[in-house]
Every structure is written in structure tokens, then in C-alpha cells.
Protein backbone atom coordinates (compact mmCIF):
# COMPACT_ATOMS: atom_id res chain seq x y z
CA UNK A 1 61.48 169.88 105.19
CA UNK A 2 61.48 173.27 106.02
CA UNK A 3 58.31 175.29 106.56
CA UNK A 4 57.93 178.87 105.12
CA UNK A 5 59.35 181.92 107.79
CA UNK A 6 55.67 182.75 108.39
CA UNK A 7 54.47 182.26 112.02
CA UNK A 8 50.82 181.77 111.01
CA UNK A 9 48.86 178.97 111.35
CA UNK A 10 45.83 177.64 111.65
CA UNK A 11 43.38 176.99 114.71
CA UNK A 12 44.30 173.49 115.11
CA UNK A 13 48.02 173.76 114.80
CA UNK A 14 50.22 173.37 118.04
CA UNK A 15 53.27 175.16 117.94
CA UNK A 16 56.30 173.76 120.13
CA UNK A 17 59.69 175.03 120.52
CA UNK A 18 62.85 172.48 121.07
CA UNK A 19 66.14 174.72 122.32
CA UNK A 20 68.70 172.26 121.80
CA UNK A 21 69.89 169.70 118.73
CA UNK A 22 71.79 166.93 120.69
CA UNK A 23 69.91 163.61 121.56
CA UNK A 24 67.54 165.05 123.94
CA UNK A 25 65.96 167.83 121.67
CA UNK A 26 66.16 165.50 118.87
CA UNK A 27 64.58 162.50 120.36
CA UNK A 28 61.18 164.72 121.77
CA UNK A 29 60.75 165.79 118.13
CA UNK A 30 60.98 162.79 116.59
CA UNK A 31 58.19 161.51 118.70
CA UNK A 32 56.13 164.47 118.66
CA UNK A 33 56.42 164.57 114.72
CA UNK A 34 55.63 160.09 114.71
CA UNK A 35 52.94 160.40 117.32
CA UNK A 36 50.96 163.68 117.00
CA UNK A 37 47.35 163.71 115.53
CA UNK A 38 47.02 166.82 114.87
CA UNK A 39 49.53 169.44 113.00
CA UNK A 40 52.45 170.94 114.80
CA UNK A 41 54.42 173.77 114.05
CA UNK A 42 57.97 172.32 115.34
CA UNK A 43 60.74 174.64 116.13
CA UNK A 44 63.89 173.37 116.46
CA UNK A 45 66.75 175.73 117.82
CA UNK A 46 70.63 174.69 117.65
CA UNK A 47 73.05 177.00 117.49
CA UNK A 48 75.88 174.61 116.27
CA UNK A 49 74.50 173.23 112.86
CA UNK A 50 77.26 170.51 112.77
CA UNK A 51 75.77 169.41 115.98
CA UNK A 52 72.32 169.18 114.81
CA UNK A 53 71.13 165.63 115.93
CA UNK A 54 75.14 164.75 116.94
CA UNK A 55 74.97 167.29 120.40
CA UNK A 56 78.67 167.42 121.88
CA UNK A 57 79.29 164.16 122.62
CA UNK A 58 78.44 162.59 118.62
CA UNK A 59 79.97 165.15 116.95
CA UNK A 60 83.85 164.13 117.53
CA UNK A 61 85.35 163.09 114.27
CA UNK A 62 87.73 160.77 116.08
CA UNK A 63 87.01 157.18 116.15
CA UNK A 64 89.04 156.66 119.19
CA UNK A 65 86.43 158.32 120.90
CA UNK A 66 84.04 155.07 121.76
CA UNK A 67 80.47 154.79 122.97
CA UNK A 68 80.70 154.43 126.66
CA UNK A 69 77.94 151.53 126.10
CA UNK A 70 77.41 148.27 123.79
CA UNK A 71 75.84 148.81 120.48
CA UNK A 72 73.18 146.60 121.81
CA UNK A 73 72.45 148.88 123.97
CA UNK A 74 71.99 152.25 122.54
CA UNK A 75 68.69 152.16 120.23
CA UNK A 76 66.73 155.49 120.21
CA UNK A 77 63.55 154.19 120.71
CA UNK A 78 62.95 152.49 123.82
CA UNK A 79 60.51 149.97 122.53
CA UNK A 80 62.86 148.91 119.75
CA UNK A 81 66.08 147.59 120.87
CA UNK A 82 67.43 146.10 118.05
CA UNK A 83 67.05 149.69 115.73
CA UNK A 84 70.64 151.03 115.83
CA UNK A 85 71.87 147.37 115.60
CA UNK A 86 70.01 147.21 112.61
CA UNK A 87 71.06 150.27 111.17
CA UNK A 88 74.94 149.52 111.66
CA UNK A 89 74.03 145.86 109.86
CA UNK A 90 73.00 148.22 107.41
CA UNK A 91 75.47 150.91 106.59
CA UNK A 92 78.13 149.27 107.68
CA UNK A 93 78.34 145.32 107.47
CA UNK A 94 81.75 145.30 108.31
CA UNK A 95 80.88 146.82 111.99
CA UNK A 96 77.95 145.11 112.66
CA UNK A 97 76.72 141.62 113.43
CA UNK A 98 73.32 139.62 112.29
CA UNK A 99 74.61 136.69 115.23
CA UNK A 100 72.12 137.07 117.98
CA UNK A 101 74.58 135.64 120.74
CA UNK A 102 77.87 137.29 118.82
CA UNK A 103 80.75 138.41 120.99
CA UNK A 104 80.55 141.85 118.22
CA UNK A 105 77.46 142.70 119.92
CA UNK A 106 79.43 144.12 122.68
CA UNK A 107 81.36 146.00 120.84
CA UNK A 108 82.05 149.65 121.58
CA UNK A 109 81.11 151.50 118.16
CA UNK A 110 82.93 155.29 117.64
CA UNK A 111 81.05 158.05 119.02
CA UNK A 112 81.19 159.68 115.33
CA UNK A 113 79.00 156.46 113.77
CA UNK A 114 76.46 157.12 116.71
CA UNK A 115 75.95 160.59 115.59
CA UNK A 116 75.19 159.70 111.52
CA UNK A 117 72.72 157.61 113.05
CA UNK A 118 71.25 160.06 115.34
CA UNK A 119 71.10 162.37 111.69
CA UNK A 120 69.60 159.47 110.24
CA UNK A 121 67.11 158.90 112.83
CA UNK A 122 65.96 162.86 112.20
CA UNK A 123 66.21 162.94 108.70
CA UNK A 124 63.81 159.68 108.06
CA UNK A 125 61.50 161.32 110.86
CA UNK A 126 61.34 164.35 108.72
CA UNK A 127 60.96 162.81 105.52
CA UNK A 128 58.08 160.36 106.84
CA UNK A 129 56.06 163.07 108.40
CA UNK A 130 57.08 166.46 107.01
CA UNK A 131 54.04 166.36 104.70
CA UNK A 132 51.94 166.25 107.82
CA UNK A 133 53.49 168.93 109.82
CA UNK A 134 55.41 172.41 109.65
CA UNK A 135 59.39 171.42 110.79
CA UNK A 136 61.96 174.46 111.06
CA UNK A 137 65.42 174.57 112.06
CA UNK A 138 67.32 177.55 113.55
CA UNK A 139 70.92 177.95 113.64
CA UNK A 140 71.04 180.53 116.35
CA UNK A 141 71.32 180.37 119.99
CA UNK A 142 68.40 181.25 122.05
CA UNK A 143 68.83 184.01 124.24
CA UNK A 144 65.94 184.99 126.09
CA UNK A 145 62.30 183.56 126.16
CA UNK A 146 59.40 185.17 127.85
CA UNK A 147 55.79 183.68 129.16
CA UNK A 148 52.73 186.05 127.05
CA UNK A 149 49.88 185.25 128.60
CA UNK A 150 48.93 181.42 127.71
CA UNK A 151 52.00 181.22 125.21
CA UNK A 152 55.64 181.36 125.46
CA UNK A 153 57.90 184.11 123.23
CA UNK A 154 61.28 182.57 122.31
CA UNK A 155 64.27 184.91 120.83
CA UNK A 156 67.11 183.99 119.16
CA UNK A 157 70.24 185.50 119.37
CA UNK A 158 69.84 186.58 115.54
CA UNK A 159 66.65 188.30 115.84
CA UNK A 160 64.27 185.60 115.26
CA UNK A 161 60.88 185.87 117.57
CA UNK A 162 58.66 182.45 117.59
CA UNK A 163 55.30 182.49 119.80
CA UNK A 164 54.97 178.59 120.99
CA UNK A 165 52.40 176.91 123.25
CA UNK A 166 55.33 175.06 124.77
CA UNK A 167 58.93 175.25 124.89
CA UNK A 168 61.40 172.37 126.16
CA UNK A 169 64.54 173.27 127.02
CA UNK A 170 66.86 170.73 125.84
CA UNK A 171 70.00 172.25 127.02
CA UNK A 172 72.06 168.80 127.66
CA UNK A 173 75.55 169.10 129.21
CA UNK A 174 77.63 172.42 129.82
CA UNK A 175 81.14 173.20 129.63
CA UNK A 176 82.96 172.11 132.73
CA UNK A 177 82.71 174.16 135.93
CA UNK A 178 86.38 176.25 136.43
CA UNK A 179 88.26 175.06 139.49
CA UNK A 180 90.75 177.72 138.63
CA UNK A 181 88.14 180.16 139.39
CA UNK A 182 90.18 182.13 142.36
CA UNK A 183 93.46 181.88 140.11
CA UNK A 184 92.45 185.37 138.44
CA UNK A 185 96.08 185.57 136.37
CA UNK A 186 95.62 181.91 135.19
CA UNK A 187 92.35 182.10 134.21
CA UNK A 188 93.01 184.73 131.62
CA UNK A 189 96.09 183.08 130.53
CA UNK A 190 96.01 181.66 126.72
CA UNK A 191 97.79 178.82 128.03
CA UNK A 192 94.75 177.84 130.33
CA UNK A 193 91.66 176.21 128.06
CA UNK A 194 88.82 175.99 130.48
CA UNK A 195 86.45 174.03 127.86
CA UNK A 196 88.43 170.85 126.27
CA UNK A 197 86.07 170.75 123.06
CA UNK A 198 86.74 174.49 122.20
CA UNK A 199 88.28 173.93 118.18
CA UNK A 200 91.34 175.57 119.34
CA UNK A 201 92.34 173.32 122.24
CA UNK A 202 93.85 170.63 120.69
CA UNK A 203 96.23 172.38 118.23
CA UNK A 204 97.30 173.87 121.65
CA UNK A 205 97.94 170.82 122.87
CA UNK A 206 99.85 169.45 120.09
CA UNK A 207 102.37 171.97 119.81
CA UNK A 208 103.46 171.77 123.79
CA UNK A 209 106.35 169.47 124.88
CA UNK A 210 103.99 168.93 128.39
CA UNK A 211 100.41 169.70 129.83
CA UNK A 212 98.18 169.03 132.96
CA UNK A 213 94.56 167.49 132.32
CA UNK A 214 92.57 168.72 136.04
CA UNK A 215 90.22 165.78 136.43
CA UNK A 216 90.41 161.91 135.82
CA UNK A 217 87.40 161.16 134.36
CA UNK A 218 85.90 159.63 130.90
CA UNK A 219 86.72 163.74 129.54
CA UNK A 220 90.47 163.51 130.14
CA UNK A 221 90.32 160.00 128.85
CA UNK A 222 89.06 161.59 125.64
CA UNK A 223 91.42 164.00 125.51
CA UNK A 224 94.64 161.81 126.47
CA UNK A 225 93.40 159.36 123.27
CA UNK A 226 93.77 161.88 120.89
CA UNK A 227 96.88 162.92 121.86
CA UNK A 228 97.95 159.18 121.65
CA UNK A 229 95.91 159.10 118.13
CA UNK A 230 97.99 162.23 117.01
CA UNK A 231 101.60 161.05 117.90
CA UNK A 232 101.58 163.40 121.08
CA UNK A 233 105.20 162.92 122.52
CA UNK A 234 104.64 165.08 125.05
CA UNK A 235 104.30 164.45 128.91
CA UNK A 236 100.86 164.38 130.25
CA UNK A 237 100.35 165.29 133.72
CA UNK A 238 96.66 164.10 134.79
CA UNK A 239 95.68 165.05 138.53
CA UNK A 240 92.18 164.86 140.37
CA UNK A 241 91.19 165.15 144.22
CA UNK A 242 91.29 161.51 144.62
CA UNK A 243 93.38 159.95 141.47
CA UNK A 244 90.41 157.61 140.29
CA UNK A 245 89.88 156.71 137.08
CA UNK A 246 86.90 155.49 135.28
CA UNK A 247 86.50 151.29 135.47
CA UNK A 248 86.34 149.10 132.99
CA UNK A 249 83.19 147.40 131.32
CA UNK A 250 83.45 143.60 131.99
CA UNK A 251 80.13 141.01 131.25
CA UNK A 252 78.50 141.28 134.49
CA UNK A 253 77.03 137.86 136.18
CA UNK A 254 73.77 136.99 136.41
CA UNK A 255 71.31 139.66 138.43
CA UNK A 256 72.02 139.74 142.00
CA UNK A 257 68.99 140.44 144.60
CA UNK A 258 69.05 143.76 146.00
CA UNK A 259 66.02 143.52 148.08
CA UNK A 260 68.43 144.52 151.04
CA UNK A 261 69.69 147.93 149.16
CA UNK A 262 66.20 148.42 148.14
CA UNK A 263 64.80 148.72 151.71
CA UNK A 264 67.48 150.59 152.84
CA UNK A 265 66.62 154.31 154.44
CA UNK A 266 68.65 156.75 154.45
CA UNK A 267 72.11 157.52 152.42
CA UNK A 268 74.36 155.27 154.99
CA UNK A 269 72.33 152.65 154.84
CA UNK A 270 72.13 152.28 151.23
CA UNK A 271 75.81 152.58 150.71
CA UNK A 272 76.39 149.61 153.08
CA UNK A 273 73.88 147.96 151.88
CA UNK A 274 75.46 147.70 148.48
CA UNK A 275 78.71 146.71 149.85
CA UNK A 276 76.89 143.82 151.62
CA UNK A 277 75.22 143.06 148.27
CA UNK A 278 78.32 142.97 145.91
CA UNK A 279 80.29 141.04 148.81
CA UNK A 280 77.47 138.46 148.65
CA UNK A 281 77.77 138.10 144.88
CA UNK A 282 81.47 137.66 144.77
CA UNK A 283 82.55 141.10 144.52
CA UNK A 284 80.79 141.58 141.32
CA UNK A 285 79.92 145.19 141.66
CA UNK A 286 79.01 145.61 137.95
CA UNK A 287 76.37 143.51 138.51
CA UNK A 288 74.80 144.94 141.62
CA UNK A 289 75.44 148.59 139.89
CA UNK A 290 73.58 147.32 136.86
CA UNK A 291 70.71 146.00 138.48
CA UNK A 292 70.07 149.01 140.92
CA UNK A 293 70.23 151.50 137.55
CA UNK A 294 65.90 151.29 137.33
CA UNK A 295 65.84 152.32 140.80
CA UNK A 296 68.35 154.85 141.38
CA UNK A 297 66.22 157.77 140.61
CA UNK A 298 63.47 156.42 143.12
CA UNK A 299 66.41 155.81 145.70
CA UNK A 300 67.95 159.52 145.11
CA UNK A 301 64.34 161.22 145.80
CA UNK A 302 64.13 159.19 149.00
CA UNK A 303 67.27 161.05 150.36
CA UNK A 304 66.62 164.36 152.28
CA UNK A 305 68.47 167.72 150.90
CA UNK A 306 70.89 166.82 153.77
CA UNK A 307 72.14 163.28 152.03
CA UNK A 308 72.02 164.09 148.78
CA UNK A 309 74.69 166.56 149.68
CA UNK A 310 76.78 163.92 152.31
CA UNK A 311 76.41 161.11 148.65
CA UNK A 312 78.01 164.44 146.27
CA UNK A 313 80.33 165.07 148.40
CA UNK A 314 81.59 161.96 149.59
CA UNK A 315 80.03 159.30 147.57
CA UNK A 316 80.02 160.63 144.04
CA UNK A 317 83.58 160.25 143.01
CA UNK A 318 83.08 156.22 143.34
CA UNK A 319 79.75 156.31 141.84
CA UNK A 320 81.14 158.10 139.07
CA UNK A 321 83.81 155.73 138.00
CA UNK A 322 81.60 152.65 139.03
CA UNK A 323 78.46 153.60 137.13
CA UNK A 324 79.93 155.66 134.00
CA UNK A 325 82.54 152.63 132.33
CA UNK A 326 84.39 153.38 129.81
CA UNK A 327 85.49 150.29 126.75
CA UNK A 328 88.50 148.35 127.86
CA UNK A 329 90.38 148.89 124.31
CA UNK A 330 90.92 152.84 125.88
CA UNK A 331 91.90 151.58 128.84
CA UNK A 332 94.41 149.59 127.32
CA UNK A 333 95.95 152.31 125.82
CA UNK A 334 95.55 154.91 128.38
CA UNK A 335 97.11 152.24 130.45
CA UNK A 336 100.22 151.90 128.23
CA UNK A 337 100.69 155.70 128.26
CA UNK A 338 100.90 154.96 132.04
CA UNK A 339 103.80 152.57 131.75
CA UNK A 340 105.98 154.49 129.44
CA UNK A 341 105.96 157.09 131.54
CA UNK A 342 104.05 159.70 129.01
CA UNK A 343 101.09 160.01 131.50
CA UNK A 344 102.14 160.98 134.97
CA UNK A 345 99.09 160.26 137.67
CA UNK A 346 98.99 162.91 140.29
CA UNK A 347 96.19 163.38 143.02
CA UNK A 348 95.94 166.24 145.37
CA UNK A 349 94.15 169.77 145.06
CA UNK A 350 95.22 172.31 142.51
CA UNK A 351 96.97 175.14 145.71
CA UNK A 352 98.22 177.84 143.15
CA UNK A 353 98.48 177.70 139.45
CA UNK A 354 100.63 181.31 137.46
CA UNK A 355 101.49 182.02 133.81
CA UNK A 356 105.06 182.89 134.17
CA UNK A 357 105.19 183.40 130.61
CA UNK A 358 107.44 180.41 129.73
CA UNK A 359 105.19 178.25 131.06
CA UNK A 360 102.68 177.40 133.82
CA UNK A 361 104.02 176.82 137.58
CA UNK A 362 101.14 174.62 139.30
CA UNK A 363 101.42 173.65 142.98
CA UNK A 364 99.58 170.81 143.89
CA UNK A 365 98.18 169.90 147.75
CA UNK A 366 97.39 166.25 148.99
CA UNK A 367 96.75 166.34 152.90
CA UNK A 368 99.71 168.13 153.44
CA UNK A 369 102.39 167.70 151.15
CA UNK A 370 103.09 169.86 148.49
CA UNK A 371 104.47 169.28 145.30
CA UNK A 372 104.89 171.53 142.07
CA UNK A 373 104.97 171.25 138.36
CA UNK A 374 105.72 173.03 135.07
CA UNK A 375 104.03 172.98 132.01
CA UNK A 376 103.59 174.40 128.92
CA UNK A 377 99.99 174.58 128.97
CA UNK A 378 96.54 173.32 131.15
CA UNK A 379 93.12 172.16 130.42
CA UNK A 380 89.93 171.72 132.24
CA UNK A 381 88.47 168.28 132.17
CA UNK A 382 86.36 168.13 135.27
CA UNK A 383 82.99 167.52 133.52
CA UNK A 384 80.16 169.64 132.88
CA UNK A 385 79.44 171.98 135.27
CA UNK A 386 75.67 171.37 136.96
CA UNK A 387 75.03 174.12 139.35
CA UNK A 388 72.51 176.48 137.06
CA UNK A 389 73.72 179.60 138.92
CA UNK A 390 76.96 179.00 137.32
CA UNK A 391 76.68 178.44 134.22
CA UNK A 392 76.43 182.14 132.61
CA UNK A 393 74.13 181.89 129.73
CA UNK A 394 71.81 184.41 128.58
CA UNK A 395 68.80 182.04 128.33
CA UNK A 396 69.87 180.31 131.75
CA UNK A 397 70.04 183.85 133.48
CA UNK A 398 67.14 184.77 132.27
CA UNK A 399 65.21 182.08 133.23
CA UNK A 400 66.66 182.12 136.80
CA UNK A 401 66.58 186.58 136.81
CA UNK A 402 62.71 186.28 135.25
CA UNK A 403 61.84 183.85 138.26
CA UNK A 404 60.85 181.36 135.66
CA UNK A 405 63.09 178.65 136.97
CA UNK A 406 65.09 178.10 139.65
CA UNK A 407 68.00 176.00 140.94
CA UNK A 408 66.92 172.49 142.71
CA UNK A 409 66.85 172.60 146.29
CA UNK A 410 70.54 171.25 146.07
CA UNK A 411 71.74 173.62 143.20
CA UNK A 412 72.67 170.63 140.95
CA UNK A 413 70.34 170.91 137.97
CA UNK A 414 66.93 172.86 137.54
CA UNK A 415 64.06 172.58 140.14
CA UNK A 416 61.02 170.26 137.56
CA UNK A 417 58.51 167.82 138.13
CA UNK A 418 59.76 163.99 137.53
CA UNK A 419 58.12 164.51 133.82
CA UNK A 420 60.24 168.03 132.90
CA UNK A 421 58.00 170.64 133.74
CA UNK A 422 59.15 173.58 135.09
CA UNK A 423 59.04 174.73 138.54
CA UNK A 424 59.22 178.85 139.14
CA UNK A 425 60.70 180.43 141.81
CA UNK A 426 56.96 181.03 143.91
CA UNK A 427 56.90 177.01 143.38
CA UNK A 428 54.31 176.80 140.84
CA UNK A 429 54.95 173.85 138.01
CA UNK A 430 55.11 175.28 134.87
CA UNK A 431 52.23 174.35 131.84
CA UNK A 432 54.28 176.13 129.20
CA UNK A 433 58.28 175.34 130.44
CA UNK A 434 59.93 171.95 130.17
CA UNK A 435 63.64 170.18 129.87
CA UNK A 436 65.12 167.25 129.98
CA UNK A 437 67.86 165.53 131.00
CA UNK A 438 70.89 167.08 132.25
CA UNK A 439 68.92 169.95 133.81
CA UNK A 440 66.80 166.74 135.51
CA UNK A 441 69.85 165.78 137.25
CA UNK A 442 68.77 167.37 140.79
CA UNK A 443 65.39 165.89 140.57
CA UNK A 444 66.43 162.34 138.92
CA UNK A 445 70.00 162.15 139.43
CA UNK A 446 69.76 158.81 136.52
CA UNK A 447 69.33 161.16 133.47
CA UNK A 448 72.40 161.96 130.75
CA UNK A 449 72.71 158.62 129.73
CA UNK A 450 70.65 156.94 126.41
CA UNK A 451 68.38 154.79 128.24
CA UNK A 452 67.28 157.03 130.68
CA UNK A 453 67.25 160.28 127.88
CA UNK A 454 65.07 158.53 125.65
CA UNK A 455 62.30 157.14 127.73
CA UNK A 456 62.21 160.97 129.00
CA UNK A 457 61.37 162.06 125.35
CA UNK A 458 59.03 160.03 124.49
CA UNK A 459 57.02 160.53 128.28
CA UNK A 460 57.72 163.92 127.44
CA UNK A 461 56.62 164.25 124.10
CA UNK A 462 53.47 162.28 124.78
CA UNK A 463 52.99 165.14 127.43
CA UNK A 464 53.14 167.61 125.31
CA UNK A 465 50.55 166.07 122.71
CA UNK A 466 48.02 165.85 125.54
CA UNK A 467 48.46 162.16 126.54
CA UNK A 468 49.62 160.73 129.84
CA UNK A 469 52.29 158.38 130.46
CA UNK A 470 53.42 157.10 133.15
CA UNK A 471 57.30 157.48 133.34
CA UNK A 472 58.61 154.62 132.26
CA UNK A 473 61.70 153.04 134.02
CA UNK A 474 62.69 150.68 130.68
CA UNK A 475 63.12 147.78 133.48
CA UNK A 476 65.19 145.13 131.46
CA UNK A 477 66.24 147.34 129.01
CA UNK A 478 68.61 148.99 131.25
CA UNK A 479 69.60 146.90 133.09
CA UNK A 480 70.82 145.18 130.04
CA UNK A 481 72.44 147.99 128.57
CA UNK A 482 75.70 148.02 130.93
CA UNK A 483 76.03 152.15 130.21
């Protein structure tokens, strides 16, 4: 239901502006629109229509691209587990499962399917409770907001001005940082794509006999699968820093005790504390990773500025792969690529990378040796890029030029109390400015993934009504949800 254009409204009206569409801004207004006594004016800002409730990561129309996490464990609502179960059972019998203890439970539904149900999710919401309040949606990127006085002016990029008590800035991932940055020619090359999910990338792709993927992770897996899904019979070159790529989800055993990582101080002694604790459980690591997930964020404030550098610069890669699985059915097939020789593993740092016109000439260093390769074309799939002085935004420069945020004290995410508000450059927590999660990243390190994403919407929504919560860790429920 959209409201009229008017920005009037009455004395007991709250007016709240969302910047974003993916899950994040999407979850807080469904919970502000269920759980509000009183009227809101809801704004909700996405400058990608098609992404409206989908974000990046739902909107793929390729159902290679898989959940990263069982259906079981991916519900919206943190207090209702079973909902997007439910929902599949619904719209789709043939994917879903009514067997409580079913092996389908498990399964690894398309990315695509998660994102009609996200639209669902909104759409009931809005349906249900549009009567009650005043819901619009903007198609137009926000560009610049500024603090009036007790309220908060937001401006889109197509003119539009909306005066809100509070604005949350659900920005959720950006596009990879560039690690060609100091190769100038490169950089400007059409052969170099420096976002993979720019439309044009793929057909790219497609039409080159070879191409080099920079980074390993669960992005270059989705790129490398729809290749495969396409008939690609190309060569893929894939190299990282440290050639790791993302492990597998397996059932995990029963919960280990980490008491010892628990009481651990420091970064060093919580990293060999959790060797000790997966060597005591017989190597199963997915269990001790699962069962330290509630804590992590408590464990990552404990670390000085100091250690939380030491863990991203030499800890993080294994993390990475060890906490963010990817379904065994892509391995399988990125695997095969492997053995026939169409995906060609490299590690070692990119040295020099130049257009010669023909093609791309990229030397490659690994402590030492050098090595060199030719390709028709390069893309960037290092992962989203986190430091905030980066990034290159309007509304993120802004913010940071206006004083009205600033960086974290490690530059990896937005400095904001553990509940999203806001913290300005003199210090001061914000009443009026709030995100959540990717820009909480600094401050919780556990925050892109569903579990964690929607108990931070509800807290934060709650917040914003004028009610306190406590934030909520979601205990069992994710430590059950394997993401």
C-alpha cells in the first residue's frame, strides 16, 4: 500500500526512514509495521526495484546459486523457525518436506526461491498492516541526509526530500574492494570488471576463450557455476593469496564444550584454544565452529584494536572458509571443473596486470617465484569491500565528510553501539542515525549472515518504537543453523 506523496501527518505519527531493500531494511520494517502501537510513516528507499526485499544476494535468477545454509535454518523471524519451511511446503511441495527428521530438511534451496519469500514476507506485512500505517517505497538512491534539529532530512538522488525522526541505514554488502587499484592502465581496461554482479559481466565472460577470477571465495564459486551452468568451455584461472577455498557443510557431531576457548584472553590464546578443542572432539571443527557462533561477537569485542588487526590479517582467511560453508552439490561440481582441467588453481599475489589489447598479461608472485598468464579478460571476486573510507558513495561520504559517522577504530565497518546507533566523529551515539549489519561488522564482527541479521532487526526495530531489548544472541537457534 502506498501512502499519498504528502509528508504531513499527524501529531502522533512517527516517521522512519529505511535506506536499503535487501534483508536487513526489509526485516526492521516488517517488525516496525507488526509491532508498532502507534502510526508510522515508513519510508522505504531502494534504488534497485528488482531488489526490493531480494538485496544482492536473492536476486540471482540462477538456481545454481544455493543458500549457503539449510532451509531449516533460514526463517525470518527469529522466534519462528519453522516459517520459511512452511512456506516452501507451501508453494512448492515438490521442494519441501512435512518429515520432521527428513534428510530434505538439509537441503540447500536456490538463492532465487529465498528471495520470493523474502517478497512474500513484505508483501503479507504490508497487506496485514497497511490499513494501520502510511508505507512508501522509493526507487532512488539516497544521496545525502542531513540532522535538522531533532529530525533527520533524507534526499534522494531524484529529488525527493523526506523529514524522519529516525533513519537506519541498511546499506548491506558493497561491491568488492579493487586489488588492482595501483594497476592504473588495467583498471580502466573494458576487459577488467571490478564488480562480478554488474549485468554486463557475464556476457563478457561468455564470449572469452579464458579468464582469471582474483579471490577463492563463495563469490568466485558463484561465478565459476554459472559458467559451468552456461556451457562455458573456456579456461578459468582462479588465484587468491593463499589458494583456499570455502569448506564443505557436513552434519556436525554433537556440541563440544568450549569452556576452554571461552576463557581464553587474548587473540593467541583463543586460536589455540580452538585447536585444542576440535583436537579433543575428533577433529570435528564444524562442530566447535558451530557452537562458538553465539559467542563470537562477545569474543571479538574482548580483543584490543591491536588483535583484531593480528586475527584480519592472519587469521581471517581460515575463519572465512571455516565459518562461511558453502553446499557440497557446488563443490562437487566446482571440483570436477578442477579435474578436467577447465579451472586452473593458482595462489600468489597479483605483481603486474596490462591490457595489451589482445588480451590481459598478469604476473603473479608467491614468495618469490614468478609466474605469468594471459587472458582474455579478469574479474574481481574478492568480496565486499568493508573499509567505509573506501567505498565512494555519496551517502557514505557524506556521512563520514558531515562528521556524522565515522570508520570503527579498525576501519572495517562503521563506528555504532552493539544495538546500531550511530557514533559521530566527537564520539557522541547518535538518537536519530542507525544501521545494521554489514556496517556492524567492526563492532560485531558475527553480522551478514540470517541469524545474526534478523535478531538485529527486530532489537532494532523494537528500539526504534521506544521499547528495550536486550540483544538477543538466538542461542540454539544458531547454533543449529550450520550457516
Amino acid at each position: 500500500m502506498l501512502g499519498p506523496e504528502s509528508n504531513e501527518q499527524s501529531a502522533a505519527t512517527q516517521t522512519i526512514v529505511i535506506v536499503g531493500g535487501g534483508f536487513s531494511g526489509t526485516m526492521v520494517a516488517v517488525h516496525l509495521l507488526r509491532e508498532s502501537s502507534h502510526r508510522l510513516q515508513l519510508h522505504l528507499f531502494e534504488k534497485q526495484p528488482e531488489r526490493l526485499a531480494r538485496g544482492v544476494a536473492y536476486s540471482t535468477t540462477y538456481n545454481c546459486h544455493l543458500l549457503n545454509v539449510p532451509a531449516t535454518g533460514m526463517s525470518a523471524y527469529p522466534d519462528r523457525p519453522e516459517h520459511f519451511v512452511s512456506w516452501v511446503n507451501a508453494i512448492s511441495p515438490e521442494q519441501g518436506t512435512t518429515s520432521q527428521n527428513s534428510p530434505q530438511r538439509q537441503r540447500f534451496l536456490p538463492r532465487r526461491m529465498y528471495g520470493d519469500y523474502l517478497k512474500s514476507v513484505l508483501a503479507e506485512t504490508v497487506s496485514e498492516c497497511g490499513s494501520q500505517h502510511d508505507i512508501r517505497f522509493h526507487d532512488e538512491e539516497v544521496v545525502d541526509v542531513r540532522i535538522k534539529g531533532s529530525a533527520v532530512q533524507v534526499i534522494g538522488s531524484r529529488g525527493t526530500v523526506v523529514t524522519s525522526d529516525q533513519t537506519v541505514l541498511a546499506l548491506g554488502n558493497f561491491p568488492p574492494g579493487d586489488p588492482l587499484r595501483d594497476h592504473q592502465t588495467l583498471r580502466k581496461s573494458p576487459r577488467y570488471a571490478r564488480n562480478p554482479w554488474e549485468a554486463d559481466v557475464l556476457p563478457r565472460l561468455l564470449a572469452s576463450k579464458s579468464c582469471l577470477l582474483i579471490g577463492s571465495g563463495l563469490s568466485m564459486l558463484d561465478i565459476a557455476l554459472v559458467l559451468k551452468t552456461n556451457g562455458y568451455v573456456g579456461t578459468v584461472h582462479v588465484v587468491s593469496r593463499r589458494g583456499l577455498l570455502p569448506a564443505v557443510h557436513q552434519p556436525a557431531g554433537s556440541v563440544p564444550d568450549i569452556t576452554e576457548v571461552l576463557n581464553a584472553s587474548g587473540m593467541r590464546q583463543t586460536v589455540a584454544a580452538v585447536r585444542r578443542c576440535v583436537a579433543d572432539n575428533d577433529g570435528d571443527w564444524r562442530a566447535v565452529i558451530d557452537a562458538m557462533r553465539p559467542t563470537s561477537s562477545h569474543r571479538w569485542k574482548s580483543l584490543s584494536a591491536r588483535e583484531k588487526r593480528q586475527f584480519l590479517r592472519h587469521v581471517r582467511p581460515y575463519w572465512e572458509i571455516h565459518r562461511h560453508r558453502t553446499a557440497s552439490q557446488i563443490r562437487d561440481v566446482f571440483d570436477g571443473m578442477i579435474a578436467s582441467g577447465q579451472v586452473l588453481m593458482r595462489k600468489g599475489r597479483i605483481d603486474a596486470a596490462e591490457d595489451l589489447g589482445t588480451g590481459v598479461l598478469v604476473s603473479l608472485q608467491d614468495n618469490g617465484r614468478r609466474s605469468r598468464i594471459f587472458v582474455d579478460c579478469v574479474v574481481n571476486c574478492t568480496g565486499p569491500e568493508c573499509n567505509f573510507r573506501n567505498i565512494g558513495t555519496p551517502l557514505v561520504d557524506s556521512l563520514l565528510h558531515q562528521g556524522l559517522a565515522t570508520t570503527d577504530v579498525i576501519g572495517f565497518g562503521l563506528a555504532a553501539t552493539s544495538d546500531g546507533a550511530l557514533i559521530d566523529s566527537t564520539g557522541a551515539q547518535s538518537s536519530q542515525l542507525f544501521t545494521i549489519g554489514p556496517p556492524m561488522k567492526g563492532q560485531l564482527w558475527e553480522t551478514t549472515a540470517v541469524p545474526e541479521l534478523r535478531a538485529q532487526a527486530r532489537q532494532l526495530a523494537r528500539r526504534l518504537l521506544g521499547e528495550s531489548e536486550a540483544p538477543n544472541a538466538e542461542g540454539s537457534q544458531i547454533s543449529a543453523s550450520r550457516s
